[in-house]
Protein backbone atom coordinates (compact mmCIF):
# COMPACT_ATOMS: atom_id res chain seq x y z
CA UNK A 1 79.55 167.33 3.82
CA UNK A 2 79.56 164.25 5.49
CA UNK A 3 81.78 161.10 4.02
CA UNK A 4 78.57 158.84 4.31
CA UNK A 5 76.35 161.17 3.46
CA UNK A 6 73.72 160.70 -0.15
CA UNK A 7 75.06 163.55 -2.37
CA UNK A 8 71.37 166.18 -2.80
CA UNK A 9 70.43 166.41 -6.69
CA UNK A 10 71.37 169.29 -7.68
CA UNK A 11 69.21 169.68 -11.05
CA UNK A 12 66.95 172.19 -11.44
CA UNK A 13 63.46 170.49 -11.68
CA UNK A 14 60.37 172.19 -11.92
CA UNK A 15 57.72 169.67 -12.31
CA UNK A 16 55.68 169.56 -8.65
CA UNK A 17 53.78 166.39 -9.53
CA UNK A 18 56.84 164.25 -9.45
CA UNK A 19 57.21 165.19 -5.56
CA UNK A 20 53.49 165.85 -4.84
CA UNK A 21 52.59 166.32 -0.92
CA UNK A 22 49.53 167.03 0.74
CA UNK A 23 48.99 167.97 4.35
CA UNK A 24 52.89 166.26 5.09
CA UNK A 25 51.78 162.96 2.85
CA UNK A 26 53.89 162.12 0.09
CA UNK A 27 51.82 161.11 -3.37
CA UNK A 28 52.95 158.98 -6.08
CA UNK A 29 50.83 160.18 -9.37
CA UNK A 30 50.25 156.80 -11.71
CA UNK A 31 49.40 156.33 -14.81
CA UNK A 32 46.18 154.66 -14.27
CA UNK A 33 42.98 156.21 -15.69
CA UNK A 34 41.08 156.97 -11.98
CA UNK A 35 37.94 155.49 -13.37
CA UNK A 36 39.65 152.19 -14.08
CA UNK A 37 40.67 152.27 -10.26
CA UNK A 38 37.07 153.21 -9.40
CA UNK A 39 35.67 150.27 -11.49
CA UNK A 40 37.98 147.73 -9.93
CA UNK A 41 37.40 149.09 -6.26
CA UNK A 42 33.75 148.50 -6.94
CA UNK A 43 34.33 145.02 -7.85
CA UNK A 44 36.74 144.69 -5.13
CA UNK A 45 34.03 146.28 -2.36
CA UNK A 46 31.29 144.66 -3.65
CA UNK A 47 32.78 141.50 -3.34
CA UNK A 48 31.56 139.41 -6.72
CA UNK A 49 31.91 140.43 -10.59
CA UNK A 50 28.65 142.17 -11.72
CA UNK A 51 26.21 139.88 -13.64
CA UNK A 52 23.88 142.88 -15.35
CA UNK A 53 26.05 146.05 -14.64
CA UNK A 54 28.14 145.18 -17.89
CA UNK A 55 25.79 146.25 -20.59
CA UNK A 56 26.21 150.02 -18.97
CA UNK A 57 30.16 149.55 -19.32
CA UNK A 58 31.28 151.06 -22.61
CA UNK A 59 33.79 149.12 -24.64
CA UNK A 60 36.64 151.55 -23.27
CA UNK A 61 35.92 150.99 -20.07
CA UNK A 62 36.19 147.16 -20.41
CA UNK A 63 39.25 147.73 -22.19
CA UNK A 64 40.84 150.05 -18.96
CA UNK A 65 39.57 147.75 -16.74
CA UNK A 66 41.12 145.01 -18.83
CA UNK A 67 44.30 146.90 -18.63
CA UNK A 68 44.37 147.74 -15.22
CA UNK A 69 43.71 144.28 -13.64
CA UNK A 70 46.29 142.64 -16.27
CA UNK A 71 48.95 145.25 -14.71
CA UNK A 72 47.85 144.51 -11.12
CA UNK A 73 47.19 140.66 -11.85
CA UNK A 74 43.92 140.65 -10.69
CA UNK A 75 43.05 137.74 -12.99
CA UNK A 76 39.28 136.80 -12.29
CA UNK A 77 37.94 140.19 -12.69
CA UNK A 78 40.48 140.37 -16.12
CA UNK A 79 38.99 137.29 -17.49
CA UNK A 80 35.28 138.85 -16.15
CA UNK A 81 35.87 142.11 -18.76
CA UNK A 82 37.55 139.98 -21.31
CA UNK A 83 34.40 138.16 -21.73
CA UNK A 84 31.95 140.93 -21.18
CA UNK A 85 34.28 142.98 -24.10
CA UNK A 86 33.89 139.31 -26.59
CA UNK A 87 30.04 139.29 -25.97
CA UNK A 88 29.03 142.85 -27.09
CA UNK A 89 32.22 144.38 -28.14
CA UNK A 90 35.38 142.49 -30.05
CA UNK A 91 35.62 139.24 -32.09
CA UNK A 92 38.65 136.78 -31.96
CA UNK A 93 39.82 134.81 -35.08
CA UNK A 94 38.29 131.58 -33.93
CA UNK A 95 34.78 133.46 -33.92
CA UNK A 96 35.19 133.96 -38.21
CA UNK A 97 33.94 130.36 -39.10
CA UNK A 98 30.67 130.50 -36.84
CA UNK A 99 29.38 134.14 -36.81
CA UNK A 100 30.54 134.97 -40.39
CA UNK A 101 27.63 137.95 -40.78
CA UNK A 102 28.30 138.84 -37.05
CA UNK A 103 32.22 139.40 -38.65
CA UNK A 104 31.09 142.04 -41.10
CA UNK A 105 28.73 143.71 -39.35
CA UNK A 106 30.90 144.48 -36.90
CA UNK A 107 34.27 145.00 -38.98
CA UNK A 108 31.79 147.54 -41.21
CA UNK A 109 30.80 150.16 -39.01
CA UNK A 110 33.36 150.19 -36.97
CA UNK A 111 35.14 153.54 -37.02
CA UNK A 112 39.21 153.64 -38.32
CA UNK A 113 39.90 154.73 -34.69
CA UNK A 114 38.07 152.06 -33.67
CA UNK A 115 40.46 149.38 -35.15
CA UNK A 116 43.81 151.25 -34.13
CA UNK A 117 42.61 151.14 -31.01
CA UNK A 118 42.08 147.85 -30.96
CA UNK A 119 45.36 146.81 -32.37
CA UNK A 120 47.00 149.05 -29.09
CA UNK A 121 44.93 147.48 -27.20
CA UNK A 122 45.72 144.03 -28.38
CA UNK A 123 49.52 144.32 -28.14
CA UNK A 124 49.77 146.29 -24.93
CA UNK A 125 47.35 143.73 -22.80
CA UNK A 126 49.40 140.68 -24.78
CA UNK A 127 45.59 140.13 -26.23
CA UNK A 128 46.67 138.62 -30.00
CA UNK A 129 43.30 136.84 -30.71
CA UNK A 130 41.96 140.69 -31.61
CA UNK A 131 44.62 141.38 -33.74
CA UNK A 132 43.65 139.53 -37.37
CA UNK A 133 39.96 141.14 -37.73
CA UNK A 134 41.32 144.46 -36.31
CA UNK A 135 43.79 144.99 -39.00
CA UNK A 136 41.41 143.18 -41.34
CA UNK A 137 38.69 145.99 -40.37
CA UNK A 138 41.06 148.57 -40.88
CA UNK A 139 42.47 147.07 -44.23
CA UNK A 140 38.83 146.90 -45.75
CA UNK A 141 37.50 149.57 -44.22
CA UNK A 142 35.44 152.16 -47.07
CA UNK A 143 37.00 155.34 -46.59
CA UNK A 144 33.36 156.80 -47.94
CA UNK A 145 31.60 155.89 -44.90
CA UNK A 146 33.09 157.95 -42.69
């Protein structure tokens, strides 16, 4: 061995996708949901945020998208799904005073999965004005509903 040489690891690992190559090409596998990538090379492609195309965007797919352009700081699209997600989708505290039926409407039949999933959502995009009526929701939810 030579004195300048990087020492081989020597542990014994089975897992293929961590050194993943195709045709000679290395491939680095990431933790982004592929239709989140697909979404945001759309918008990229196309060249301008979508002005009707939202309403056929599900409320996890805003969220993704949300996620994936926060991690890649692609702010203008991020603050494009934020406020396609507020219109159809989430309510922030400052929303309570002015759309008080909208509040429990919304809060009411939303599923318990729903909520959680809002509250990960929430803390892992640094998103806190979701927080208070998502663990309100989930606090007053009727477990007969469901």
């Amino acid at each position: 061995m030579e004195a300048m040489s990087i020492p081989s690891d020597t542990s014994d690992t089975s897992d293929d996708e961590e050194n993943l190559v195709i045709n000679g090409i290395p491939f680095i596998k990431l933790p982004d949901k592929a239709s989140d990538f697909a979404y945001v090379l759309h918008f990229i492609y196309n060249q301008s945020l979508p002005g009707n195309w939202a309403p056929f965007l599900s409320r996890s797919d805003l969220m993704g998208i949300i996620k994936f352009t926060g991690k890649y700081r692609i702010d203008q699209l991020r603050q494009w799904a934020i406020s396609k997600l507020e219109e159809g989708h989430l309510l922030r505290t400052r929303d309570i005073p002015s759309k008080p039926s909208r509040v429990a409407n919304l809060t009411s039949c939303m599923r318990p999965e729903d909520h959680i999933q809002t509250i990960h959502f929430a803390r892992e995009c640094s998103l806190p004005q979701y927080l208070p009526l998502a663990f309100y929701g989930l606090a007053t939810h009727d477990p007969d509903l469901y």
